[in-house]
C-alpha atoms as a PDB file:
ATOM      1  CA  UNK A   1      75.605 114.631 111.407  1.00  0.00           C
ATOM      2  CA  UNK A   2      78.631 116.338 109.916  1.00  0.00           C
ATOM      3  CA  UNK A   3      79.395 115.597 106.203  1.00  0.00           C
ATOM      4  CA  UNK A   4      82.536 113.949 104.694  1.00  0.00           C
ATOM      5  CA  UNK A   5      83.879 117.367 103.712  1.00  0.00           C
ATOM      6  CA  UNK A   6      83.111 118.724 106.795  1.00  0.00           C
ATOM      7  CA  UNK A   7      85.109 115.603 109.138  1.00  0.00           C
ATOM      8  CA  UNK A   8      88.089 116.372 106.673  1.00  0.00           C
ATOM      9  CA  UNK A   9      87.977 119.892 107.307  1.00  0.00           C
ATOM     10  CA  UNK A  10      88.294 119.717 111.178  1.00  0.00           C
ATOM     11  CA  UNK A  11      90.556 116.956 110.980  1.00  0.00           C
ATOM     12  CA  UNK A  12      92.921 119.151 108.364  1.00  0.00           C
ATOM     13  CA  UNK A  13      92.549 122.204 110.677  1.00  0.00           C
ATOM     14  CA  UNK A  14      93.107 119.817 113.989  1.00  0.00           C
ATOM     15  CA  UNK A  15      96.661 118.429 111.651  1.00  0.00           C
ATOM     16  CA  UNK A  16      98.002 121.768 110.843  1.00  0.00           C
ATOM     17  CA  UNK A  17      97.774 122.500 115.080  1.00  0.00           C
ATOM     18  CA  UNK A  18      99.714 119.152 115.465  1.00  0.00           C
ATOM     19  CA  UNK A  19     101.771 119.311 112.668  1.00  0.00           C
ATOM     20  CA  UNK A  20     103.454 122.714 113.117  1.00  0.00           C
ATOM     21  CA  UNK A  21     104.724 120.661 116.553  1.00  0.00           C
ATOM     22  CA  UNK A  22     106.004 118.113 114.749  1.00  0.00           C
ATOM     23  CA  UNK A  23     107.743 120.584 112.601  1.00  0.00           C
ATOM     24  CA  UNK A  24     109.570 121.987 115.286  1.00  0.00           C
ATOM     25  CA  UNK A  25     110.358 118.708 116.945  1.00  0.00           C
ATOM     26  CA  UNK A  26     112.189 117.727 113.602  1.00  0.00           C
ATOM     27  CA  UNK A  27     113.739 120.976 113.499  1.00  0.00           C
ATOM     28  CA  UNK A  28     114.970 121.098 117.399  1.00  0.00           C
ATOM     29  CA  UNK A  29     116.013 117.371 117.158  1.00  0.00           C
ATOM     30  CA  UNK A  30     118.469 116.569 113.878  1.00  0.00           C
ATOM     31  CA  UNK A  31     118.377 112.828 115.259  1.00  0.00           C
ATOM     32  CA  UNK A  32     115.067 112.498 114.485  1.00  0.00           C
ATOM     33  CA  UNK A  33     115.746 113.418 110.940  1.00  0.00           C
ATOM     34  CA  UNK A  34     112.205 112.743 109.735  1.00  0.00           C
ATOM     35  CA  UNK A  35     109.984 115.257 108.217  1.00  0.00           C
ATOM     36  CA  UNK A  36     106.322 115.590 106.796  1.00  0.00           C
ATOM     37  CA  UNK A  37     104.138 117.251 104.500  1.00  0.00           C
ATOM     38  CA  UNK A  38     100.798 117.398 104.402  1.00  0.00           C
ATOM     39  CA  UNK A  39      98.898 118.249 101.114  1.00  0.00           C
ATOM     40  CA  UNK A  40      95.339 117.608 100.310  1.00  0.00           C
ATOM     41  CA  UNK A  41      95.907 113.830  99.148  1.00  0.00           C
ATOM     42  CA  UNK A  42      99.613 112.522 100.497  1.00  0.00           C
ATOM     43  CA  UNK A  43     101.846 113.130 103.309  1.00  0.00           C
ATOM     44  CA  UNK A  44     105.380 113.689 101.497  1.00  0.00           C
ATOM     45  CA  UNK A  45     107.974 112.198 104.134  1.00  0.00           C
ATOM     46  CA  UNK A  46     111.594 113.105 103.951  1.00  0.00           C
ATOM     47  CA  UNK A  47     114.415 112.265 106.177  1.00  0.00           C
ATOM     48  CA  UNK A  48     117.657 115.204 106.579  1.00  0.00           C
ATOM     49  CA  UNK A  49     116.381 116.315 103.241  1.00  0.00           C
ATOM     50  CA  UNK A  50     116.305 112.857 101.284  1.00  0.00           C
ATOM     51  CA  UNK A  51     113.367 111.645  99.840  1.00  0.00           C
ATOM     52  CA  UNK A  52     112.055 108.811 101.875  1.00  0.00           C
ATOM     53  CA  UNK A  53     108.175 107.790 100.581  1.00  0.00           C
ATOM     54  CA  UNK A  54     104.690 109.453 100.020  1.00  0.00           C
ATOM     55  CA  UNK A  55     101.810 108.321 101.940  1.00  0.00           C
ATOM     56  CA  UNK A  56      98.824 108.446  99.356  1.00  0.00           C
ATOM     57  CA  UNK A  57      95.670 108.377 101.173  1.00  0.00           C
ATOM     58  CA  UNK A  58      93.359 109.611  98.099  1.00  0.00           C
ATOM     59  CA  UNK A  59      93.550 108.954  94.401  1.00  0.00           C
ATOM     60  CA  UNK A  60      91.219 109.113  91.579  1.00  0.00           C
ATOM     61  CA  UNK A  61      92.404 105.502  90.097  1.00  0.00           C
ATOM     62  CA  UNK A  62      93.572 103.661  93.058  1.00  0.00           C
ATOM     63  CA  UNK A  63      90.961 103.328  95.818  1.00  0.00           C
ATOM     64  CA  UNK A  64      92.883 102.033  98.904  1.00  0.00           C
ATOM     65  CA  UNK A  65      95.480 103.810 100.814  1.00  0.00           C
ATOM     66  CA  UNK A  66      99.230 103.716 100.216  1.00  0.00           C
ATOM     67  CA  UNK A  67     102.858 104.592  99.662  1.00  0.00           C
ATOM     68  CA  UNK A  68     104.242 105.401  96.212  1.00  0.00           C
ATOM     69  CA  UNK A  69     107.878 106.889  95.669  1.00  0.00           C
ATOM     70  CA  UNK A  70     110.062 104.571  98.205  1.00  0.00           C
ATOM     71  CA  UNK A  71     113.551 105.710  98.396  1.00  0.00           C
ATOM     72  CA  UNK A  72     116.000 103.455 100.694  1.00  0.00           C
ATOM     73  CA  UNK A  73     118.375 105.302 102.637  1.00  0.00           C
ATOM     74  CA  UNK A  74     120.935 107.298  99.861  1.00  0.00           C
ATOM     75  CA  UNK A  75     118.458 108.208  98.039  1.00  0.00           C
ATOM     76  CA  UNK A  76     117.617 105.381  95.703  1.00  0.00           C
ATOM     77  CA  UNK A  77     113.841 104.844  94.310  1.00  0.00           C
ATOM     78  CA  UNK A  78     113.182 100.922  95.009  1.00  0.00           C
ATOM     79  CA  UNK A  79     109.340 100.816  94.155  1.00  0.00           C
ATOM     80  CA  UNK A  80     108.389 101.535  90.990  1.00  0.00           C
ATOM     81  CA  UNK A  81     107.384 105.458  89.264  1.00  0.00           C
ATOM     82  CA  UNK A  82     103.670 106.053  90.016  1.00  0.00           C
ATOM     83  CA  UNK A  83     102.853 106.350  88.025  1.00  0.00           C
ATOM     84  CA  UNK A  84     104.786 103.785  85.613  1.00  0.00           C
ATOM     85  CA  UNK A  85     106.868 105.750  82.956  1.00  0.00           C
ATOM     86  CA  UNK A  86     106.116 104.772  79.523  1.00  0.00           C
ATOM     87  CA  UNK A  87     109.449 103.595  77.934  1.00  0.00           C
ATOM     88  CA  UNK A  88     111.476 103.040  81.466  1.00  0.00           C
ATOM     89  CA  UNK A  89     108.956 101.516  83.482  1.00  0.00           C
ATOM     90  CA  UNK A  90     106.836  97.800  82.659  1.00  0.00           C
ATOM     91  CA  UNK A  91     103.572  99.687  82.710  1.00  0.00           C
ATOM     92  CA  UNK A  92     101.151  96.661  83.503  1.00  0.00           C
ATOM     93  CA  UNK A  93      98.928  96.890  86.501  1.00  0.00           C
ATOM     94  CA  UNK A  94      99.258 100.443  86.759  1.00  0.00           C
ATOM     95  CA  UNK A  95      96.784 100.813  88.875  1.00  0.00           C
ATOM     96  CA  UNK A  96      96.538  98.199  91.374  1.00  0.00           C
ATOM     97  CA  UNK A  97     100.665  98.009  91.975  1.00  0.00           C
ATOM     98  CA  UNK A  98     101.197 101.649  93.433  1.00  0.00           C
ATOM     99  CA  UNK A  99     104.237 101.219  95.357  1.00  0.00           C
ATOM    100  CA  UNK A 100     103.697  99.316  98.824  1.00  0.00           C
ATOM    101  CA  UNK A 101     100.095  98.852  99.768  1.00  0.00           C
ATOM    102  CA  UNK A 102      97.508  96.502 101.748  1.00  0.00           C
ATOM    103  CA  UNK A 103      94.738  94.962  99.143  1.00  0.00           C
ATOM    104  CA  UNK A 104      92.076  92.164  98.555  1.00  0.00           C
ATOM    105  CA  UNK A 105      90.962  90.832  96.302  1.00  0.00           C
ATOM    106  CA  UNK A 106      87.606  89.638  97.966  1.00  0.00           C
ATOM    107  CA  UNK A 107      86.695  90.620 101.109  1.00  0.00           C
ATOM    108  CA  UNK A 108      82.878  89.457 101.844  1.00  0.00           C
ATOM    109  CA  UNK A 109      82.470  89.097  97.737  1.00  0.00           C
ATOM    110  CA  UNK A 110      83.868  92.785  96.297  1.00  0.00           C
ATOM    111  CA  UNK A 111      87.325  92.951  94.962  1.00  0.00           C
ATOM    112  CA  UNK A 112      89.295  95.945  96.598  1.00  0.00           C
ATOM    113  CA  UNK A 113      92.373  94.744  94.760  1.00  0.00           C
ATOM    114  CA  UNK A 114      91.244  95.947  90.913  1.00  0.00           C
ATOM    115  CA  UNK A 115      89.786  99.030  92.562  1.00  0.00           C
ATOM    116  CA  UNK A 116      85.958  97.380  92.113  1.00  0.00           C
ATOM    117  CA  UNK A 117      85.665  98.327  95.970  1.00  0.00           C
ATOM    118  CA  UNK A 118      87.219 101.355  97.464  1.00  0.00           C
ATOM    119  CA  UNK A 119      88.855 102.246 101.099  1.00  0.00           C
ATOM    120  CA  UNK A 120      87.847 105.515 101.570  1.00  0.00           C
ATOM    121  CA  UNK A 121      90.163 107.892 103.994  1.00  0.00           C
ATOM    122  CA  UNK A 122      88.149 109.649 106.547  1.00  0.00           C
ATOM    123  CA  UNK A 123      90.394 111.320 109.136  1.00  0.00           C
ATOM    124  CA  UNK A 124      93.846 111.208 110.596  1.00  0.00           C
ATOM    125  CA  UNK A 125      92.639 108.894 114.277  1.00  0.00           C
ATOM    126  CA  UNK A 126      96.420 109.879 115.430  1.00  0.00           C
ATOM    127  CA  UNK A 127      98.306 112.952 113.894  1.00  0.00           C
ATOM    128  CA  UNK A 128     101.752 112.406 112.361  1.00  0.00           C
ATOM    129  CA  UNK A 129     104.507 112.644 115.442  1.00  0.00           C
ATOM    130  CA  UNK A 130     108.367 112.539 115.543  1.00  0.00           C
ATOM    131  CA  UNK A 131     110.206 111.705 118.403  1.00  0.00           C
ATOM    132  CA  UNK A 132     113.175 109.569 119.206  1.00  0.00           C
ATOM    133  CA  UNK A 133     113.794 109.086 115.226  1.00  0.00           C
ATOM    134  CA  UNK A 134     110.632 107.899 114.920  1.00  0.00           C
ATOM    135  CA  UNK A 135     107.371 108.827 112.678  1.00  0.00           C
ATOM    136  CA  UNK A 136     104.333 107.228 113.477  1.00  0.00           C
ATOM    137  CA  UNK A 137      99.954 108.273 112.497  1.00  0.00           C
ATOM    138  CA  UNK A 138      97.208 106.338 112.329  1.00  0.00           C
ATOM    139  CA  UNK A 139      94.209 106.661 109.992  1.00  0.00           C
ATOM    140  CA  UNK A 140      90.596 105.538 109.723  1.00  0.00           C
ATOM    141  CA  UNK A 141      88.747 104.350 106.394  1.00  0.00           C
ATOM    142  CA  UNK A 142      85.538 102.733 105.208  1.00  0.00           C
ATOM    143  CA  UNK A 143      85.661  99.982 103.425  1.00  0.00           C
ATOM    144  CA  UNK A 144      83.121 100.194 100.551  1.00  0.00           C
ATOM    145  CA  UNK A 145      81.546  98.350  97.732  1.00  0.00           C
ATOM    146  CA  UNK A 146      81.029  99.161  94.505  1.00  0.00           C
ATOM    147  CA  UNK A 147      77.414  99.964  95.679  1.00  0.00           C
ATOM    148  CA  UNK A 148      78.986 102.334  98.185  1.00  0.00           C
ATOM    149  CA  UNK A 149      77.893  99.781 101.017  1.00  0.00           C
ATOM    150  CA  UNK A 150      79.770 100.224 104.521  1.00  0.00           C
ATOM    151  CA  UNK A 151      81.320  96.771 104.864  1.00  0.00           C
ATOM    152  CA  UNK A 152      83.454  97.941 107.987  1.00  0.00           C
ATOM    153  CA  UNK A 153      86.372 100.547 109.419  1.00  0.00           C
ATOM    154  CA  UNK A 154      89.909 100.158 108.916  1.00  0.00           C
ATOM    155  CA  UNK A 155      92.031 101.247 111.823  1.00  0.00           C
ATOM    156  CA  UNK A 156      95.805 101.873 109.815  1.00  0.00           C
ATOM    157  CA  UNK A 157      98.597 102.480 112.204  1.00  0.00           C
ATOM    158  CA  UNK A 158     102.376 103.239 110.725  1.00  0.00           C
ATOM    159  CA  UNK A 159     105.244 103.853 112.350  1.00  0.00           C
ATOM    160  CA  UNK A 160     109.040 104.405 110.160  1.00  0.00           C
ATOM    161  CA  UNK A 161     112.354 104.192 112.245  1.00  0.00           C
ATOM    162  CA  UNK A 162     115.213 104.613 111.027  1.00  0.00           C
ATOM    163  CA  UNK A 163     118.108 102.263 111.180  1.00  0.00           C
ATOM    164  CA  UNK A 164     121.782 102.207 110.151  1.00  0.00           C
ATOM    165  CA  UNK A 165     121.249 101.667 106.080  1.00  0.00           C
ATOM    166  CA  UNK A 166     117.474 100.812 106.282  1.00  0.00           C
ATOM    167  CA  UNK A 167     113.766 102.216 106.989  1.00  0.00           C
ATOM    168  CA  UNK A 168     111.418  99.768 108.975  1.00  0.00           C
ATOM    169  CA  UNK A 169     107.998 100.758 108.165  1.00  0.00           C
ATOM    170  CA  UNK A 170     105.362  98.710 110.710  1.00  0.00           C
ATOM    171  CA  UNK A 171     101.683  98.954 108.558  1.00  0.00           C
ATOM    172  CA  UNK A 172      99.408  97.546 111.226  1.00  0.00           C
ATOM    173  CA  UNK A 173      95.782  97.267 110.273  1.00  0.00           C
ATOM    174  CA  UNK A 174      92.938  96.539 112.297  1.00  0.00           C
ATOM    175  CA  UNK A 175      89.279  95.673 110.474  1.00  0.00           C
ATOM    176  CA  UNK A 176      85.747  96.063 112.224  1.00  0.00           C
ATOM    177  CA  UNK A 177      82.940  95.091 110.267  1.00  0.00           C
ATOM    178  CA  UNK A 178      79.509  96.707 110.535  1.00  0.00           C
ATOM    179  CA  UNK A 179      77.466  94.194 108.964  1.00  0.00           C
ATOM    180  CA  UNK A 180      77.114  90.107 109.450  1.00  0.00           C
ATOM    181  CA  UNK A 181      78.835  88.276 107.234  1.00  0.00           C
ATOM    182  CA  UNK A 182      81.834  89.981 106.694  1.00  0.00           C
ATOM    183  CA  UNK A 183      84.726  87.618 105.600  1.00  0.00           C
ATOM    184  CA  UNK A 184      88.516  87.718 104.112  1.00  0.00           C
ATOM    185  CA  UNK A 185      88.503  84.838 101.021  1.00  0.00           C
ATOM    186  CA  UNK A 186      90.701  82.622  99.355  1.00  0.00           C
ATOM    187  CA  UNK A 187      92.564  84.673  96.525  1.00  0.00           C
ATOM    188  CA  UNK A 188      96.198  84.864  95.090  1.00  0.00           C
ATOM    189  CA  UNK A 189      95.557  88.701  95.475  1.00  0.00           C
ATOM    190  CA  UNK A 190      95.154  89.496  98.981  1.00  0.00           C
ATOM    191  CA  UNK A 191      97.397  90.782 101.754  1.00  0.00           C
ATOM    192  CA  UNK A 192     100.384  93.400 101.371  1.00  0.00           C
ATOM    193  CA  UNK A 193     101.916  93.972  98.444  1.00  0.00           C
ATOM    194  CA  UNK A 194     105.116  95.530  97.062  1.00  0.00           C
ATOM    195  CA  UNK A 195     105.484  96.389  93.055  1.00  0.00           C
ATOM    196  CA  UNK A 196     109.929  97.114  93.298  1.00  0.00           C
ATOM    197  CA  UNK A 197     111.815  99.630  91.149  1.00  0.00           C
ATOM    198  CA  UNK A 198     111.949  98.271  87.043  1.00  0.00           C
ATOM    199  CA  UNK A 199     115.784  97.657  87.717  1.00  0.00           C
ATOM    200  CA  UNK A 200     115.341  95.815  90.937  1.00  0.00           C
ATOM    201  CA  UNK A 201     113.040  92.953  89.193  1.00  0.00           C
ATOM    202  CA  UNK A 202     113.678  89.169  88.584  1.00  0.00           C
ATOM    203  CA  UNK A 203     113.364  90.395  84.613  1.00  0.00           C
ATOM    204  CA  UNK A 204     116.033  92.910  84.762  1.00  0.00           C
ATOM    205  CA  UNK A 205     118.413  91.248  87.236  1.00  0.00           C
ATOM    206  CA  UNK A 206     116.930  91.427  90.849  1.00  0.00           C
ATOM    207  CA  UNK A 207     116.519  88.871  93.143  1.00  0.00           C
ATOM    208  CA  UNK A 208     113.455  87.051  95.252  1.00  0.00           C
ATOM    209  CA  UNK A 209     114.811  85.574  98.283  1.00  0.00           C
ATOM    210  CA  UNK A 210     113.174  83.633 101.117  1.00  0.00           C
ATOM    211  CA  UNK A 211     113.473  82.687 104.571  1.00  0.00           C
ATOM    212  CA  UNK A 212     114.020  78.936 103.526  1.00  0.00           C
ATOM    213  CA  UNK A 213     116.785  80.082 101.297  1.00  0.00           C
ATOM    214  CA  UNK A 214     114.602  79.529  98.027  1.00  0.00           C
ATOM    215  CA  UNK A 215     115.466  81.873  95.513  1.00  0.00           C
ATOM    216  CA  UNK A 216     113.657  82.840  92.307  1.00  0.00           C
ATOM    217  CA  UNK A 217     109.826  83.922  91.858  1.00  0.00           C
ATOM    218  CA  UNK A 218     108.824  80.689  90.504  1.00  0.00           C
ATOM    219  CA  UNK A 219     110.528  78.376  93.684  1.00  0.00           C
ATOM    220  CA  UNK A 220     109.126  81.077  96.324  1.00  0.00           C
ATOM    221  CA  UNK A 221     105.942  81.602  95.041  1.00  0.00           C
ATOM    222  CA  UNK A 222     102.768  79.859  97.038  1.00  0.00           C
ATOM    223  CA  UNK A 223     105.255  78.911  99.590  1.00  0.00           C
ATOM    224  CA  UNK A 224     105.169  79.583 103.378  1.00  0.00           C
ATOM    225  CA  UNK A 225     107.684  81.608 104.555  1.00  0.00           C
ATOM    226  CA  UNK A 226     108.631  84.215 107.344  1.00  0.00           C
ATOM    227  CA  UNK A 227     109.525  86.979 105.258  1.00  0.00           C
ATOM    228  CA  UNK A 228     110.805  87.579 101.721  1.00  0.00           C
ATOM    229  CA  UNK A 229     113.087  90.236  99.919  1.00  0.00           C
ATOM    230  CA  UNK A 230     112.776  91.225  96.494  1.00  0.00           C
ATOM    231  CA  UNK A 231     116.700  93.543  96.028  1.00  0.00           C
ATOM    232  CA  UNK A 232     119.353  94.022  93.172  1.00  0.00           C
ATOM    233  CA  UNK A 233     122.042  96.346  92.615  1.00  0.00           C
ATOM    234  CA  UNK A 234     121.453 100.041  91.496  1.00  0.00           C
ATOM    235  CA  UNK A 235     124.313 102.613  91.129  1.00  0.00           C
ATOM    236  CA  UNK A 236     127.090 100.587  92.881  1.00  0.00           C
ATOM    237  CA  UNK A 237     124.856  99.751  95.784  1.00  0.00           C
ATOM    238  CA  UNK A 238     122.815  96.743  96.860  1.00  0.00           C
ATOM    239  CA  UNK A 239     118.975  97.852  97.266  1.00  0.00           C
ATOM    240  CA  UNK A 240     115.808  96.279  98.137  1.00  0.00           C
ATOM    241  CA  UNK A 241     112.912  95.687 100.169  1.00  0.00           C
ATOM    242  CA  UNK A 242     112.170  92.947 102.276  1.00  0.00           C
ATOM    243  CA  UNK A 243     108.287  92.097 103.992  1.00  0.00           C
ATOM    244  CA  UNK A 244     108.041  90.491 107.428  1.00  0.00           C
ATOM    245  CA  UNK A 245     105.111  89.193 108.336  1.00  0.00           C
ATOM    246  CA  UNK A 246     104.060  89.822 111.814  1.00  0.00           C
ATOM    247  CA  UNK A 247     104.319  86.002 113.544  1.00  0.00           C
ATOM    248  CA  UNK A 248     101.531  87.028 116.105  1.00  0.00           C
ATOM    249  CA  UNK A 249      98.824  87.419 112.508  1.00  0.00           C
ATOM    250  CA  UNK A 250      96.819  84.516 112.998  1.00  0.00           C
ATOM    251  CA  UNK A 251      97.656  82.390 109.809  1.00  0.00           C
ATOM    252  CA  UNK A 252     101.636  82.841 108.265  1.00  0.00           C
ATOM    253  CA  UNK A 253     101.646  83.856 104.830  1.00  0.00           C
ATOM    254  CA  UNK A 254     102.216  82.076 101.305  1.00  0.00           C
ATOM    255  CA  UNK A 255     103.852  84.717  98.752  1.00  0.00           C
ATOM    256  CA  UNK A 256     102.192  85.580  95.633  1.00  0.00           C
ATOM    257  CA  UNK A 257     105.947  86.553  93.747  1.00  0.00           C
ATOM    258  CA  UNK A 258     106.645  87.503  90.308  1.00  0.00           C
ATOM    259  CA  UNK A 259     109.370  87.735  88.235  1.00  0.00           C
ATOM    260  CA  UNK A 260     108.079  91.276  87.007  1.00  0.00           C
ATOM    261  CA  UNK A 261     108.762  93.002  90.137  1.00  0.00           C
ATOM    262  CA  UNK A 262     105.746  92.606  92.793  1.00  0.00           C
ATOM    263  CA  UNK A 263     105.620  90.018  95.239  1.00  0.00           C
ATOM    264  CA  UNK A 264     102.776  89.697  97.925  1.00  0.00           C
ATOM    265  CA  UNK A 265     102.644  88.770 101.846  1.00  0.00           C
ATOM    266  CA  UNK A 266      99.334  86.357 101.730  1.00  0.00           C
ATOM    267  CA  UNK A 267      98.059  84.690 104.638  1.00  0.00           C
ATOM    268  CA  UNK A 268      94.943  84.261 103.007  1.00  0.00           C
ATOM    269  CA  UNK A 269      94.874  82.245  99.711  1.00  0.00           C
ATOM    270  CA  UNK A 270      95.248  78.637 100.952  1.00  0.00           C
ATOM    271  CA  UNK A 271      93.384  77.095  97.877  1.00  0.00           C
ATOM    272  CA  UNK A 272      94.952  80.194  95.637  1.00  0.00           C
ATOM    273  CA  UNK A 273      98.475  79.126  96.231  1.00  0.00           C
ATOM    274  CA  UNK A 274      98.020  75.445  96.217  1.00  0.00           C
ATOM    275  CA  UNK A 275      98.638  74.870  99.970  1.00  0.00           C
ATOM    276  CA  UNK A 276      95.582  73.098 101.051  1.00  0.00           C
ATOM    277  CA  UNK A 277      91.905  73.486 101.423  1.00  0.00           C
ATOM    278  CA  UNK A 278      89.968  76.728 100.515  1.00  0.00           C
ATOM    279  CA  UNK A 279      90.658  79.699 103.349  1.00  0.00           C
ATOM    280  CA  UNK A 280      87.865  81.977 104.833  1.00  0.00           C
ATOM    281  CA  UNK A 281      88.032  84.234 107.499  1.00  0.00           C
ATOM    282  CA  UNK A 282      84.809  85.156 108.953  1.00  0.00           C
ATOM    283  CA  UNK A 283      85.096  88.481 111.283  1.00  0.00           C
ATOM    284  CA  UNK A 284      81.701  89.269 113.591  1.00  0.00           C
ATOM    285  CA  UNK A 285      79.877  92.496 113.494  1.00  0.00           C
ATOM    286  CA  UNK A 286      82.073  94.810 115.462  1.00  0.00           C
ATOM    287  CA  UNK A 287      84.520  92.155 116.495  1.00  0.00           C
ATOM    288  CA  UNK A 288      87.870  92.518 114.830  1.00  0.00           C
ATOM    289  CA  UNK A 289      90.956  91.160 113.193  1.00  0.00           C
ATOM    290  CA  UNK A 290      94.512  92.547 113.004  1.00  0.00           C
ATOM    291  CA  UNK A 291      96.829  91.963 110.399  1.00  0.00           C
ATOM    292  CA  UNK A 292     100.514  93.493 110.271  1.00  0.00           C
ATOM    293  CA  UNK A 293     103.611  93.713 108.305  1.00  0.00           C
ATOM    294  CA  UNK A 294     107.057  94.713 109.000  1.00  0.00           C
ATOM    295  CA  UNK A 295     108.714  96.331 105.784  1.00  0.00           C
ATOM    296  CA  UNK A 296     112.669  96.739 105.897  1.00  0.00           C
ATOM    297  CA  UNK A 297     113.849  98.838 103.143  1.00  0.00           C
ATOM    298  CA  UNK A 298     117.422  98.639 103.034  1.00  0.00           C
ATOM    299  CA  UNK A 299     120.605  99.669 101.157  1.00  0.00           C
ATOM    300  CA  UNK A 300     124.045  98.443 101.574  1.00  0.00           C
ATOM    301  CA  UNK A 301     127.390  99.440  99.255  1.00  0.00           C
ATOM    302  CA  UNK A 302     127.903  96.480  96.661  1.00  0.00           C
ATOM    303  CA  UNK A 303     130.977  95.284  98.270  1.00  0.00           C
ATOM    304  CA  UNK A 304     129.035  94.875 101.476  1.00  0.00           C
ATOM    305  CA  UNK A 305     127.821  91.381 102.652  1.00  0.00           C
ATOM    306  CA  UNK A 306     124.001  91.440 102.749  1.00  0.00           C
ATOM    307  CA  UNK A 307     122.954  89.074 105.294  1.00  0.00           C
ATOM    308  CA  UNK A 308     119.463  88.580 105.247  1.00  0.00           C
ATOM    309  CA  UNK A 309     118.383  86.822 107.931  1.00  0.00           C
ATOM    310  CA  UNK A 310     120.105  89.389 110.282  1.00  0.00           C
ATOM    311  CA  UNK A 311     118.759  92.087 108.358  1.00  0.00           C
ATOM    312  CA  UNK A 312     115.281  90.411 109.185  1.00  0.00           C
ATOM    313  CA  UNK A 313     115.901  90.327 113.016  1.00  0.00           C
END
């Protein structure tokens, strides 16, 4: 059997092949405008030069997967530093609010929201490919507990388009358990999450918005609702991020918002978020169950009208 180290070597060597394509797709093609670099824990993605977001897919501190540094087209950071900087930042939950990110808070008993359990990368399943203005990989991962116990694979497909003055990033995730008994519980904490720039927060003069046209953290949160945006105004223009939940996930999602900056796509804390009686999703031994988000990060001038529910569509 080949070790860890020895999967991730292969799979880096198999990337570089791959990746020097991609390079020269991005290169021949200026439409597709994306571009990625691979180090040893992230791939940096840029778009004609512009920062655009860093896909994290090993830390020391946060054990799960996911994007830190979030730019919206312009070049404007709308998820909070990662990490949080000490006098500009709110530097609570450092660790567990990392930029955009899937997490859960109990999954078949271990919490893989406060890093107790850990989602451990173990290869690239698709290589990183531009075409048509499009980026799109797909990863595998173990989900393990504390114990280092295999509770199943996570399948992680993204894809990033670019549209006129927004980013659509698709995270679609697909778990397979390997032993009986595996099950998604009833938490506030659990689903995809989105910790927004300092300046973009409720606190500093940002905005939570629904699709029932409740506004506020405190009127949206533990509510059902087809998507939410969390925006504000930084440097003259209108900024934000907005989660869609996919409508084909088989339960919609309550939101877990906060007037600090992070708000949460749940579709699993029924009991959490006061909507009912307590939720739990049992998955079979190498059945599986998909779960997938839409996020639109966007950026408009100030004087331009943001219309949400288009920008949704």
């Amino acid at each position: 059997m080949m070790s860890r180290q020895g999967c991730f070597a292969s799979g880096a060597f198999a990337f570089s092949l791959l990746y020097a394509g991609a390079m020269v797709n991005a290169v021949g093609a200026e439409a597709d405008g994306f571009h990625v670099e691979q180090r040893d824990d992230r791939l940096i993605i840029t778009h004609e030069s512009a920062p655009v977001a860093h896909f994290i897919f090993r830390d020391d501190k946060v054990l799960r997967p996911f994007f830190a540094h979030v730019h919206a087209p312009g070049g404007i950071q709308v998820t909070r530093s990662f990490p949080p900087v000490e006098g500009v930042d709110r530097v609570d939950h450092a660790d567990m609010h990392p930029g955009i990110w899937l997490g859960f808070g109990d999954i078949s008993g271990t919490d893989f929201w406060r890093n107790k359990g850990s989602i451990v990368h173990e290869r690239f399943v698709d290589q990183p490919v531009i075409q048509g203005g499009k980026l799109s990989f797909a990863t595998d991962s173990a989900m393990l507990t504390a114990e280092g116990v295999k509770l199943a694979m996570l399948l992680t497909r993204i894809t990033l388009i670019a549209k006129p003055e927004a980013w659509h990033l698709t995270w679609d995730a697909t778990f397979t358990p390997v032993v009986e008994g595996f099950y998604l519980g009833d938490q506030e904490e659990m689903g995809l999450g989105v910790r927004v720039a300092t300046p973009l927060s409720e606190k500093s003069g940002g905005l939570i918005t629904s699709s029932t046209g409740a506004t506020t953290a405190k009127a949206t949160w533990g509510q059902p609702a087809s998507w939410c945006d969390y925006s504000g105004v930084i440097n003259g223009r209108h900024v934000g991020i907005m989660v869609v939940p996919d409508p084909s996930n088989a339960q919609p999602s309550w939101w877990h918002n906060r007037d600090y900056g992070v708000f949460v796509s749940n579709p699993f804390g029924r009991k959490a978020m006061k909507q009912g009686e307590v939720s739990r999703i049992e998955v079979r031994r190498g059945a599986s169950y998909r779960l997938s988000h839409r996020v639109i990060i966007h950026s408009l001038t100030s004087e331009q009208p943001l219309d949400l529910k288009q920008l949704a569509q």
